[in-house]
Protein backbone atom coordinates (compact mmCIF):
# COMPACT_ATOMS: atom_id res chain seq x y z
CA UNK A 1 -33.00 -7.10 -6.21
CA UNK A 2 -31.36 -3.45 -5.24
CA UNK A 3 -27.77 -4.89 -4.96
CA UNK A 4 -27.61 -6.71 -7.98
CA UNK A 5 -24.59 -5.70 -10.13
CA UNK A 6 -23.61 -6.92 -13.76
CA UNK A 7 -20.21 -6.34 -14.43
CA UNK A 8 -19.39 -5.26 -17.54
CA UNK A 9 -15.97 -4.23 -18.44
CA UNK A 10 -16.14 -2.79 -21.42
CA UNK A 11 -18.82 -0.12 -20.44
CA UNK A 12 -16.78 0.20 -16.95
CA UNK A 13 -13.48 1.52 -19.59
CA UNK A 14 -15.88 4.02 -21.12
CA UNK A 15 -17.76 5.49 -18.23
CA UNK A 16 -14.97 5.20 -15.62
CA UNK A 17 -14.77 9.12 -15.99
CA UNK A 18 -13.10 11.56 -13.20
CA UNK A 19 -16.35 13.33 -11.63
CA UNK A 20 -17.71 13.95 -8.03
CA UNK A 21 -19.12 11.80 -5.41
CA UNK A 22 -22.43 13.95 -5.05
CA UNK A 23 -22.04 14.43 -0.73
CA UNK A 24 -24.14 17.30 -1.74
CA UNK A 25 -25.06 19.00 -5.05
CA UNK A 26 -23.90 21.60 -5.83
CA UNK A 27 -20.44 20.42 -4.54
CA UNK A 28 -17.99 21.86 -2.02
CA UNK A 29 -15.96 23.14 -5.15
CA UNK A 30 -18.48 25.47 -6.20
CA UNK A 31 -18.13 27.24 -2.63
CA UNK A 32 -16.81 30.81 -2.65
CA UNK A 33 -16.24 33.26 -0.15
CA UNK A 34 -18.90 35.87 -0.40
CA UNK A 35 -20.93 33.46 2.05
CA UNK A 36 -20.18 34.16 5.66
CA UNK A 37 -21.47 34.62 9.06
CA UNK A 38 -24.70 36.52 8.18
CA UNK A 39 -25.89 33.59 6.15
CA UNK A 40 -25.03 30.74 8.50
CA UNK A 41 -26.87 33.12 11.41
CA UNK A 42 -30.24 33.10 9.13
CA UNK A 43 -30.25 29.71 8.31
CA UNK A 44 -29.83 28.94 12.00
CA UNK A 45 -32.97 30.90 12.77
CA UNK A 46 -34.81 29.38 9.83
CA UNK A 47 -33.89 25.75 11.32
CA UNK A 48 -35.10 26.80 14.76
CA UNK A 49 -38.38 28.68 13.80
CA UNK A 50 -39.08 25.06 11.90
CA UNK A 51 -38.06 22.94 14.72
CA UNK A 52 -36.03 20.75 12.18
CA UNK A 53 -34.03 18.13 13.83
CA UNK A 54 -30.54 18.24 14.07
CA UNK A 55 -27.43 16.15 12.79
CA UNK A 56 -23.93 16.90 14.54
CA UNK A 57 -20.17 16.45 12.98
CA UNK A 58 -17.41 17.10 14.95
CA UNK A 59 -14.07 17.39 13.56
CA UNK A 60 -11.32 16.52 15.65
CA UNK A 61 -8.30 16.63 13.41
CA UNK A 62 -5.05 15.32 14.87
CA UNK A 63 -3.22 12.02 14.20
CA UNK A 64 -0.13 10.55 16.12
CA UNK A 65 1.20 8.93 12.64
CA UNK A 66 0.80 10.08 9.00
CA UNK A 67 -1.03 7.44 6.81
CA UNK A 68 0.71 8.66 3.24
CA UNK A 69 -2.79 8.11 1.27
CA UNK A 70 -4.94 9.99 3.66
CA UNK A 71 -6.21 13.36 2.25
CA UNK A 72 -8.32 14.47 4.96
CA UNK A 73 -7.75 17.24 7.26
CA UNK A 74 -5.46 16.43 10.02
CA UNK A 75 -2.36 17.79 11.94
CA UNK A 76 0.29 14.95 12.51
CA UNK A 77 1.31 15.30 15.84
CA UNK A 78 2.89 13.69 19.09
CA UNK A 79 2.25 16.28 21.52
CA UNK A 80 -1.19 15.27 22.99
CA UNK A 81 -1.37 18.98 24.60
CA UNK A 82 -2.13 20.48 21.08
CA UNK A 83 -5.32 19.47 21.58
CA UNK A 84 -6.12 21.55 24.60
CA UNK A 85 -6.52 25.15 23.22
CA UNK A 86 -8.58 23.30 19.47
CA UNK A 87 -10.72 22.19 22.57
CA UNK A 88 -11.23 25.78 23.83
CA UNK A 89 -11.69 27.13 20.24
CA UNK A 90 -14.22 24.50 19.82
CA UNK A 91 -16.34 24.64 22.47
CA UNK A 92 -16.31 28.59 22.23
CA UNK A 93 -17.98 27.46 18.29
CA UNK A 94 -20.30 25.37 20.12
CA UNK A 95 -21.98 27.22 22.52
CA UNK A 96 -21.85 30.48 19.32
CA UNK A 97 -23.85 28.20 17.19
CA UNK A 98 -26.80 26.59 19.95
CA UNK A 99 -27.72 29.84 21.27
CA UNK A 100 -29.06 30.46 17.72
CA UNK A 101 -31.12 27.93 17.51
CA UNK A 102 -34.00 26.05 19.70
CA UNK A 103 -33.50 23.35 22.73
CA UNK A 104 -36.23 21.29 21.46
CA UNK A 105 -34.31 20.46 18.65
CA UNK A 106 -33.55 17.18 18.79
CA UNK A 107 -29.98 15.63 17.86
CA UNK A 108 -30.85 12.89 15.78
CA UNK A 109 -27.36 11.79 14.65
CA UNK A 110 -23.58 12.77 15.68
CA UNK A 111 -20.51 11.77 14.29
CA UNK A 112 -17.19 12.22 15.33
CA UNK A 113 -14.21 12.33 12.22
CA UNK A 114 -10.76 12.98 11.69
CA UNK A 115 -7.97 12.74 12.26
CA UNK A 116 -8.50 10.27 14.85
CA UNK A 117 -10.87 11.28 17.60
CA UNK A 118 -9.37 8.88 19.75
CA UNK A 119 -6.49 11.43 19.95
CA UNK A 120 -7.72 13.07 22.82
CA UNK A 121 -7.27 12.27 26.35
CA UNK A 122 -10.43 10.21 27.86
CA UNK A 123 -10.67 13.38 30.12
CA UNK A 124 -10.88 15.71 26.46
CA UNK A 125 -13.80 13.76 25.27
CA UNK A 126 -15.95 13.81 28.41
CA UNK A 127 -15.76 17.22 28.71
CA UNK A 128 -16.50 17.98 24.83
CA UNK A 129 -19.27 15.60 25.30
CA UNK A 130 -20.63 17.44 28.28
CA UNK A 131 -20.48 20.64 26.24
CA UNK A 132 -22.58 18.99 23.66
CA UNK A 133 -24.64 17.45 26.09
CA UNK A 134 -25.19 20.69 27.60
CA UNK A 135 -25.86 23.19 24.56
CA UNK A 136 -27.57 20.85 22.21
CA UNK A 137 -30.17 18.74 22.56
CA UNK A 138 -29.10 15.14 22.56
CA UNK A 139 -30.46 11.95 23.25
CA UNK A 140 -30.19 10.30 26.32
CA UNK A 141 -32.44 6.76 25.53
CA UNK A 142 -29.48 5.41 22.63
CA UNK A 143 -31.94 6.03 19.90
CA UNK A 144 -29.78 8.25 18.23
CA UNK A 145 -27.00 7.41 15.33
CA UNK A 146 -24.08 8.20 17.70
CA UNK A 147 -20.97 7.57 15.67
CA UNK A 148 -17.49 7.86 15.82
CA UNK A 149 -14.05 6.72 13.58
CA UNK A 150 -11.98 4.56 15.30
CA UNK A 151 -8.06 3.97 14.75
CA UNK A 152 -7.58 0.20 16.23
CA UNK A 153 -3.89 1.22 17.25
CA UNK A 154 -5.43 4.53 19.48
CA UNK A 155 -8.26 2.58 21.10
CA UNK A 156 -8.32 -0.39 23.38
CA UNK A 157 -11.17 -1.75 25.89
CA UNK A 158 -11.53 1.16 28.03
CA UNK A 159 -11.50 3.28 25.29
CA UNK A 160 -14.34 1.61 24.30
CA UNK A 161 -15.88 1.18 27.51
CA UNK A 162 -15.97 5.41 27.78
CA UNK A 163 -17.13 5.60 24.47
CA UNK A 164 -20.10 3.92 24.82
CA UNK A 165 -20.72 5.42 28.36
CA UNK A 166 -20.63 8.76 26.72
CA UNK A 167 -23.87 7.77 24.37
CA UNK A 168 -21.84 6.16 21.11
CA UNK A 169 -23.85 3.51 19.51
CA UNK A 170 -21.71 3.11 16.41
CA UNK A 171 -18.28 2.52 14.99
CA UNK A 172 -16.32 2.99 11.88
CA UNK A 173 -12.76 1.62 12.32
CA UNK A 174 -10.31 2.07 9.38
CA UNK A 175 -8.66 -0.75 8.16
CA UNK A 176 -7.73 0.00 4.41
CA UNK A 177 -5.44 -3.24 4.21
CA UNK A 178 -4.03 -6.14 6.17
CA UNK A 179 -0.94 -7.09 3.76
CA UNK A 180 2.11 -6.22 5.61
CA UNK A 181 3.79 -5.00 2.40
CA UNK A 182 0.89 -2.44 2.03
CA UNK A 183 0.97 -1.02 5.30
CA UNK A 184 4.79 -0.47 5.12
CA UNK A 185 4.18 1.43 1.84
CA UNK A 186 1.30 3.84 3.24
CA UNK A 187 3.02 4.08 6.56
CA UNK A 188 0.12 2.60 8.55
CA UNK A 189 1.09 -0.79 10.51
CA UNK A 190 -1.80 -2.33 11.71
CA UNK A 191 -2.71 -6.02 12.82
CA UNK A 192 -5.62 -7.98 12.21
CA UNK A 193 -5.42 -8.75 15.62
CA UNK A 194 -5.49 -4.88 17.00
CA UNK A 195 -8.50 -4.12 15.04
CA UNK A 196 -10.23 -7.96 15.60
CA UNK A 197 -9.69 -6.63 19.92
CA UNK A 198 -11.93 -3.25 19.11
CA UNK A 199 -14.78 -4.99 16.87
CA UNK A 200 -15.24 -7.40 19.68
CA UNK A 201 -14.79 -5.10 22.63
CA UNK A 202 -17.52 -3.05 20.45
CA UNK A 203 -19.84 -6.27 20.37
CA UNK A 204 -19.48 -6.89 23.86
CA UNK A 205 -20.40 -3.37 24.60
CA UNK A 206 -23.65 -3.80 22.16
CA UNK A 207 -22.83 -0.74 19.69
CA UNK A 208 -25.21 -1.35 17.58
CA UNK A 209 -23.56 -1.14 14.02
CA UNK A 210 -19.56 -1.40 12.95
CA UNK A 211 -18.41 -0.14 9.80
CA UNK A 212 -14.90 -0.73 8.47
CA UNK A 213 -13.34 1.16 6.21
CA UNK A 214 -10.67 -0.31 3.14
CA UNK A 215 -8.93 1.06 0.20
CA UNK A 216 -8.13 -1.01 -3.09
CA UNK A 217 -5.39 0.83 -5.71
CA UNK A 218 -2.63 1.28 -2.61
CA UNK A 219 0.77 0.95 -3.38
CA UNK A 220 2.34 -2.96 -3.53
CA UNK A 221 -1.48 -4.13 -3.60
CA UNK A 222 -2.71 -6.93 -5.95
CA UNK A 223 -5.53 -8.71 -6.86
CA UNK A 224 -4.68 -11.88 -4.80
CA UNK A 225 -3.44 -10.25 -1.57
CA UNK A 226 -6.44 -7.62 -1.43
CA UNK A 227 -8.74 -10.84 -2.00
CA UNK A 228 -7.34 -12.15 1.50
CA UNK A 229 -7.76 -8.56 3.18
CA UNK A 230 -11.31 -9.04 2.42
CA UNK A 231 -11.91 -12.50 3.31
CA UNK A 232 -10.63 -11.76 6.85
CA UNK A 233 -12.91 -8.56 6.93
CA UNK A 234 -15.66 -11.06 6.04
CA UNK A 235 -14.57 -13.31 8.90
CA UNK A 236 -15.03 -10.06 11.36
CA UNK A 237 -18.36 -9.55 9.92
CA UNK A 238 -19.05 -6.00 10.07
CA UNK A 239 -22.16 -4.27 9.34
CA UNK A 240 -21.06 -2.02 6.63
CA UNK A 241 -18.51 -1.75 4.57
CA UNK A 242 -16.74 1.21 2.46
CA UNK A 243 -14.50 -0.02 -0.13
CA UNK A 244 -12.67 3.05 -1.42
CA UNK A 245 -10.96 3.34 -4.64
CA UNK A 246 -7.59 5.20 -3.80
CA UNK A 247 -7.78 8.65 -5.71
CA UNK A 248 -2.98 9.50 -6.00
CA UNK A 249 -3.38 12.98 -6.29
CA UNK A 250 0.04 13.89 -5.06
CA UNK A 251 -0.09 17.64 -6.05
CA UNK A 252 -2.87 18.28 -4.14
CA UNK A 253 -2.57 16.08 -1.71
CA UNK A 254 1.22 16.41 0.42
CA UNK A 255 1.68 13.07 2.41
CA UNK A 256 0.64 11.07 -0.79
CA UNK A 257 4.43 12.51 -2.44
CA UNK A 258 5.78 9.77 0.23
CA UNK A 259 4.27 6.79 -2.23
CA UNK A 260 6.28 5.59 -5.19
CA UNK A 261 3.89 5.92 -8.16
CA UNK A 262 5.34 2.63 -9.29
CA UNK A 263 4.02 0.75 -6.76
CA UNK A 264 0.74 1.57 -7.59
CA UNK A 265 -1.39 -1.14 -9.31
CA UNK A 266 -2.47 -0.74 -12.69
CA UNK A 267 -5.84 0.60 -13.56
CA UNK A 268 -6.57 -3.36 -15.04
CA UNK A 269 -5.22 -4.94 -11.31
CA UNK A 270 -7.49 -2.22 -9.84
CA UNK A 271 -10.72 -3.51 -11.25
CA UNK A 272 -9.80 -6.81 -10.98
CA UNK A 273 -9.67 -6.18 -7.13
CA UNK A 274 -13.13 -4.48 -7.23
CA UNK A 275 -14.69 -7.07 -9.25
CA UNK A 276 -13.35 -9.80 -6.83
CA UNK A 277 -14.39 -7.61 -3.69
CA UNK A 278 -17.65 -7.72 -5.12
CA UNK A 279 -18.08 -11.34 -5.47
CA UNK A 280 -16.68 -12.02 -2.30
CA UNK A 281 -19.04 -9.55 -0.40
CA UNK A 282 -22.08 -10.58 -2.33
CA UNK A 283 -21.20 -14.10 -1.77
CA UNK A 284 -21.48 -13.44 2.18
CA UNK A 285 -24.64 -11.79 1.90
CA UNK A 286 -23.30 -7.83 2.00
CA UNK A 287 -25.92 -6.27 -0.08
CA UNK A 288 -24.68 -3.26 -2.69
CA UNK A 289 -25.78 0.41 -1.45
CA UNK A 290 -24.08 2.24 -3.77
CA UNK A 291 -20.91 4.53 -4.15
CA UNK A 292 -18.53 1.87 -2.62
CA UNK A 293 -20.80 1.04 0.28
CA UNK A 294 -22.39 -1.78 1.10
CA UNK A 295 -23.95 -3.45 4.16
CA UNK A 296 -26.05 -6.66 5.62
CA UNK A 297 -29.59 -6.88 4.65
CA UNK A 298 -30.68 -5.75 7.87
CA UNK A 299 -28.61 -2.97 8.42
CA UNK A 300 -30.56 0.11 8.23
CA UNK A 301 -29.49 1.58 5.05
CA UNK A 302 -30.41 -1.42 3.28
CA UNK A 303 -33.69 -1.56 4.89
CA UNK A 304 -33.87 2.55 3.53
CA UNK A 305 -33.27 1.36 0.25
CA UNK A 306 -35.79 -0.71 -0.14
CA UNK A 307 -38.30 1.80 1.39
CA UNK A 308 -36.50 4.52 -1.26
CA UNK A 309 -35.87 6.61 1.77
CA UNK A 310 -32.39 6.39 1.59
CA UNK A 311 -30.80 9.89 1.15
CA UNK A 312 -26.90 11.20 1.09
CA UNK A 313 -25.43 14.04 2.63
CA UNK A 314 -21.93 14.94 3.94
CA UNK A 315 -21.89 12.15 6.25
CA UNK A 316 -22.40 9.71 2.83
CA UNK A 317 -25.20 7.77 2.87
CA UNK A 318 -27.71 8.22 5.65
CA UNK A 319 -31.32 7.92 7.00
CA UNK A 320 -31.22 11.26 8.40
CA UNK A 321 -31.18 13.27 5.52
CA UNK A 322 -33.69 15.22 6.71
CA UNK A 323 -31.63 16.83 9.73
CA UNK A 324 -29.91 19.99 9.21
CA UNK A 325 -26.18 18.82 9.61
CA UNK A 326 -24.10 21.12 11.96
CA UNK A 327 -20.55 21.07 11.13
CA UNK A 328 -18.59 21.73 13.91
CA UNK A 329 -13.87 22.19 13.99
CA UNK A 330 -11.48 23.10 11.51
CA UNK A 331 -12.79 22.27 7.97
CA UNK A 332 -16.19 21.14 8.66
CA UNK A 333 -18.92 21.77 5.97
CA UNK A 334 -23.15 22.43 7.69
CA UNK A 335 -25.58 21.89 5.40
CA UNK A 336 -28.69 24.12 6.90
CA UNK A 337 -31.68 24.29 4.46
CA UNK A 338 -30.38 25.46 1.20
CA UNK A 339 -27.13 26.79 2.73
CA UNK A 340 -23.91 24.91 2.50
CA UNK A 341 -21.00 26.50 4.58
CA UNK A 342 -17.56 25.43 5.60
CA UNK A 343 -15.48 26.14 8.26
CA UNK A 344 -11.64 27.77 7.47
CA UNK A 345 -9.44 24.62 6.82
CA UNK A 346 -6.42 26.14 8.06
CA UNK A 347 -6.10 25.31 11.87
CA UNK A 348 -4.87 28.64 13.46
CA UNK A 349 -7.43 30.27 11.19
CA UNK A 350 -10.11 28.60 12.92
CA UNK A 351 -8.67 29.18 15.93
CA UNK A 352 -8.21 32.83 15.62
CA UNK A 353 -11.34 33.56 14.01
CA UNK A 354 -13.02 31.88 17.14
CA UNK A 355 -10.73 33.95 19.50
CA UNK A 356 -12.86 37.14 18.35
CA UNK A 357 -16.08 35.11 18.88
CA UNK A 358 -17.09 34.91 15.39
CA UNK A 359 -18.36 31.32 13.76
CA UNK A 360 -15.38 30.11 11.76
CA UNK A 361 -17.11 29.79 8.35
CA UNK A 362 -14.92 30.96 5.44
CA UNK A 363 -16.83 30.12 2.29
CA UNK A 364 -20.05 28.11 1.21
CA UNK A 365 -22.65 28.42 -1.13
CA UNK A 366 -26.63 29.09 -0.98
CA UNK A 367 -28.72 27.05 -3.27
CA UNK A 368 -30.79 27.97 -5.65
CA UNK A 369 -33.64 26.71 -7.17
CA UNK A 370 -31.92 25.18 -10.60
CA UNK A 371 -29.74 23.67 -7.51
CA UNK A 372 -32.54 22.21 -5.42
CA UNK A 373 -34.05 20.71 -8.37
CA UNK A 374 -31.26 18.96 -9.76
CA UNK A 375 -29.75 18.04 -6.43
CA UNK A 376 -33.35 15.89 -6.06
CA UNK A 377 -32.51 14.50 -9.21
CA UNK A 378 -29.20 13.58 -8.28
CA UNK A 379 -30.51 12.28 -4.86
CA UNK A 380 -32.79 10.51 -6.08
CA UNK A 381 -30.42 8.36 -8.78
CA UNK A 382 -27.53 7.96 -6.27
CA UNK A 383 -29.64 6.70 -3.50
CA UNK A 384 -32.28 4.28 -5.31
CA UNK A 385 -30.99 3.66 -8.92
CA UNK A 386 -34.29 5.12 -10.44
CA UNK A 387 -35.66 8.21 -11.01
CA UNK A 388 -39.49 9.27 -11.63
CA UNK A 389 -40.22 11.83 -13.43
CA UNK A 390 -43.70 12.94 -12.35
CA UNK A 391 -42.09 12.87 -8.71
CA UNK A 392 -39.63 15.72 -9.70
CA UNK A 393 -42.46 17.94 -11.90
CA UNK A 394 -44.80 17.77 -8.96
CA UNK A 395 -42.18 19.19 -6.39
CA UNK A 396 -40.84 21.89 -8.66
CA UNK A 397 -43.57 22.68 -10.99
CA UNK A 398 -41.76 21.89 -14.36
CA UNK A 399 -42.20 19.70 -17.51
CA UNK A 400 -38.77 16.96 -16.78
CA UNK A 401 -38.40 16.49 -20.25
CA UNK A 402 -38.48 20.21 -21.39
CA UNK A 403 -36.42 21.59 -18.29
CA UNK A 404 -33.31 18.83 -19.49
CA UNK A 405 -33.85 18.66 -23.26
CA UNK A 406 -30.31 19.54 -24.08
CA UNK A 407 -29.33 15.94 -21.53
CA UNK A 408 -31.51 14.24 -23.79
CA UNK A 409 -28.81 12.89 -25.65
CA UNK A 410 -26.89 11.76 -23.31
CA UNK A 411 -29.44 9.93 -21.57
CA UNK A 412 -30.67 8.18 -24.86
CA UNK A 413 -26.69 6.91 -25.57
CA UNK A 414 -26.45 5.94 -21.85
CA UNK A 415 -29.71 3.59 -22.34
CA UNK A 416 -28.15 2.08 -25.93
CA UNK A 417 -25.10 1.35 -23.77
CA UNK A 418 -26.96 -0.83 -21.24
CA UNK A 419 -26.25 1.97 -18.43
CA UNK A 420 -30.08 3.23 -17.91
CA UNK A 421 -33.47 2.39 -18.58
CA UNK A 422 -35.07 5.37 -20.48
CA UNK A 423 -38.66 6.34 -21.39
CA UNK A 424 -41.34 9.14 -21.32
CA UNK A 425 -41.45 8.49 -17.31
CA UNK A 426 -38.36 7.68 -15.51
CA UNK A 427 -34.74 6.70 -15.60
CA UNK A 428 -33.67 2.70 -14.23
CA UNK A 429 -29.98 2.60 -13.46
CA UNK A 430 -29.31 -0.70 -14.66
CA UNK A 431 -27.39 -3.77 -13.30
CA UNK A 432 -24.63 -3.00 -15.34
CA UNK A 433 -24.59 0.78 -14.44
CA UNK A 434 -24.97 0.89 -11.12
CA UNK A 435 -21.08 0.95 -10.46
CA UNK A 436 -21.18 3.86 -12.78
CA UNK A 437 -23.93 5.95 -11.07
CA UNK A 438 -21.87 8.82 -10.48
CA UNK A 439 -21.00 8.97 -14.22
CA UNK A 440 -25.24 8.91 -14.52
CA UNK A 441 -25.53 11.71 -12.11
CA UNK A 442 -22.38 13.82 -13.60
CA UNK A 443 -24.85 14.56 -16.81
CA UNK A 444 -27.45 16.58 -14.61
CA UNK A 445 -24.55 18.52 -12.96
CA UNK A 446 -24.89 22.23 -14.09
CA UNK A 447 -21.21 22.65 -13.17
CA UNK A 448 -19.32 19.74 -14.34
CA UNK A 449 -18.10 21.51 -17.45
CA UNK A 450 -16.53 24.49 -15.89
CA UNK A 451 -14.87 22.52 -13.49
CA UNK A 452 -11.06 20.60 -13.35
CA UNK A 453 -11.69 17.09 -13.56
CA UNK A 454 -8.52 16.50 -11.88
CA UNK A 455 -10.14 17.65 -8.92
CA UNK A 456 -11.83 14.80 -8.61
CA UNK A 457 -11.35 10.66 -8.07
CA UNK A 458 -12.39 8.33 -11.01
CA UNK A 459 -15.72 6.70 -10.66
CA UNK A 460 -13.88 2.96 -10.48
């Protein structure tokens, strides 16, 4: 079976290296600022002469309350109006970026992040949804992956009622953890029964998938009390899960400064909490997709799995990997073809830069071919556990074994570990490796070695 996971501790303490979590190859630390406007406007015109269907992020970055772990990019705020001129700015960016490309393009998948797009008024989001609506082509028959994150403690029945009225078919509600002692540490008080009131408003409404998001490594957590976090989660039955392993990088990261390192579990507590989250998930049927995610049998991406259709962008793991992703707000990263570009990160940036009616991309990166191949590679490992090799030297013309002699290796101590399967034809991530993908995938990355590791999370 796909999800089946052997834990193994031992290789777990060898492997449990800092690397990336492959949203893209190469990753968004490898962009640089000699990619701008120009670039984005070709790869617009390339998408529209090829018709390619379309995936939509929105950004939408405000919060009401600082959660001290969170290292996204928000703006903590009370003042609802500082949404108003972000709108403006963003549906000036909106309308810039569909006239470049065609109407018959059709919006296969749209997600709204944060922040906390429940932030804005109900008014804000039926207007930016009638801007959408109106410049891009989206679906009107909900066959579309219409998403959006929900904060329980910003969204109540008629929230959820105009939600789905606007065309959202999906949720992702953040949970992290239910211990009281937890969310008094991370600054983020939220009841079981708050976020129980939004799953089953959601039901009622038939959005067709929930997600909930947690976090195991947060300050005051252990073992025993995340164990009951998830068995409640269980109880609410959602149709994916993310189980993130808290990254406390407080130097790169400000609100994080607010937790007491010494109320952090230790790195032993931490994987006991994993390896218990994984019992009790598998035990209720969740299936293992990879890269903390996992999900019901039937829920789509386990169904890609199986098919090997799965694929991974900057959404995480998706079936529409085959949609150029627009990335619209402050911060938020398109992938169009072989172009990767980001949007400036610093609010009034953005703002300004849309002011004088230019796009508000501030760095990226255009792929090469060395990139495209070993992004396939890395695709194909982080998304199915296996990798063939005759699959890669038919798409790019090269002998596999030749091209990555100097991996070799690495690949051949990986396999006498018990990580991978190796021979003359593929790589097998095994059982006992599959928690350690991303440590499989970090030997095929070109750039690992010129990188700081302390950029990045731990693989466990």
């Amino acid at each position: 079976m796909l999800d089946a996971i052997r834990w193994d501790t031992d290789l777990i303490r060898r492997y449990d290296l800092a690397g990336p979590r492959y949203t893209s190859y190469p990753t968004a630390v490898q962009f640089n600022s000699q990619v701008g406007t120009f670039d984005l406007f070709h790869a617009l015109r390339e998408s529209r002469r090829a018709l390619r269907p379309l995936s939509l992020y929105v950004h939408v970055p405000f919060c009401a309350n600082i959660c001290y772990y969170c290292a996204c990019n928000k703006v903590i705020t009370k003042d609802r109006g500082r949404a108003l001129p972000y709108l403006q700015r963003l549906e000036q960016e909106i309308q810039l970026i569909a006239c470049h490309l065609d109407p018959n393009q059709k919006v296969e998948q749209l997600h709204f992040g944060g922040g906390t797009p429940t932030f804005l008024s109900h008014d804000e989001l039926r207007q930016l949804m009638a801007q959408l609506r109106k410049h891009f082509n989206l679906l009107d028959d909900d066959s579309g992956d219409y998403g959006i994150e929900i904060d329980p403690r910003e969204a109540d029945w008629s929230t959820m009622g105009l939600l789905r009225e606007l065309g959202f078919n999906r949720v992702s509600i953040g949970l992290q953890d239910l211990d009281p002692a937890v969310q008094r540490a991370v600054n983020r008080l939220q009841s079981l029964e708050e976020t129980r009131a939004v799953i089953e408003a959601a039901r009622t409404l038939q959005f067709r998938s929930i997600n909930i998001d947690l976090i195991y490594g947060l300050p005051k957590q252990t073992a025993e009390s995340f164990a009951r976090t998830v068995d409640e989660v269980i109880n609410l039955q959602p149709d994916r899960l993310s189980v993130f392993n808290y990254a406390h990088l407080p130097e790169r990261f400000m609100p994080q400064r607010r937790i007491n390192s010494s109320d952090l579990p230790a790195p032993a507590e931490k994987l006991n909490m994993l390896q218990r989250t994984i019992e009790q998930l598998t035990a209720a049927g969740y299936r293992y997709i990879g890269m903390d995610h996992f999900a019901l049998p039937d829920d789509e991406l386990a169904i890609a799995q199986e098919e090997s259709t799965l694929q991974r962008n900057f959404q995480g793991y998706t079936t529409h990997g085959h949609c150029d992703l627009i990335g619209l707000g402050v911060s938020a990263i398109s992938q169009i073809g072989d172009l990767y570009c980001q949007n400036s990160s610093d609010l009034n940036e953005y703002q300004n830069t849309l002011a004088s009616a230019q796009p508000g991309t501030s760095r990226g990166l255009l792929c090469n071919q060395d990139d495209r191949l070993r992004r396939a590679v890395i695709q194909q490992l982080i998304c199915t556990f296996s990798l063939a090799f005759a699959q890669i030297e038919q798409a790019f013309n090269i002998d596999f074994r030749g091209y990555f002699s100097e991996l070799w290796p690495q690949l051949q101590a990986m396999a006498e570990d018990g990580l991978i399967e190796l021979d003359s034809e593929k790589i097998v991530v095994l059982p006992a490796g599959r928690l350690l993908v991303r440590s499989v995938c970090m030997v095929f990355d070109a750039y690992l070695e010129q990188q700081n590791r302390q950029r990045f999370s731990r693989v466990i």
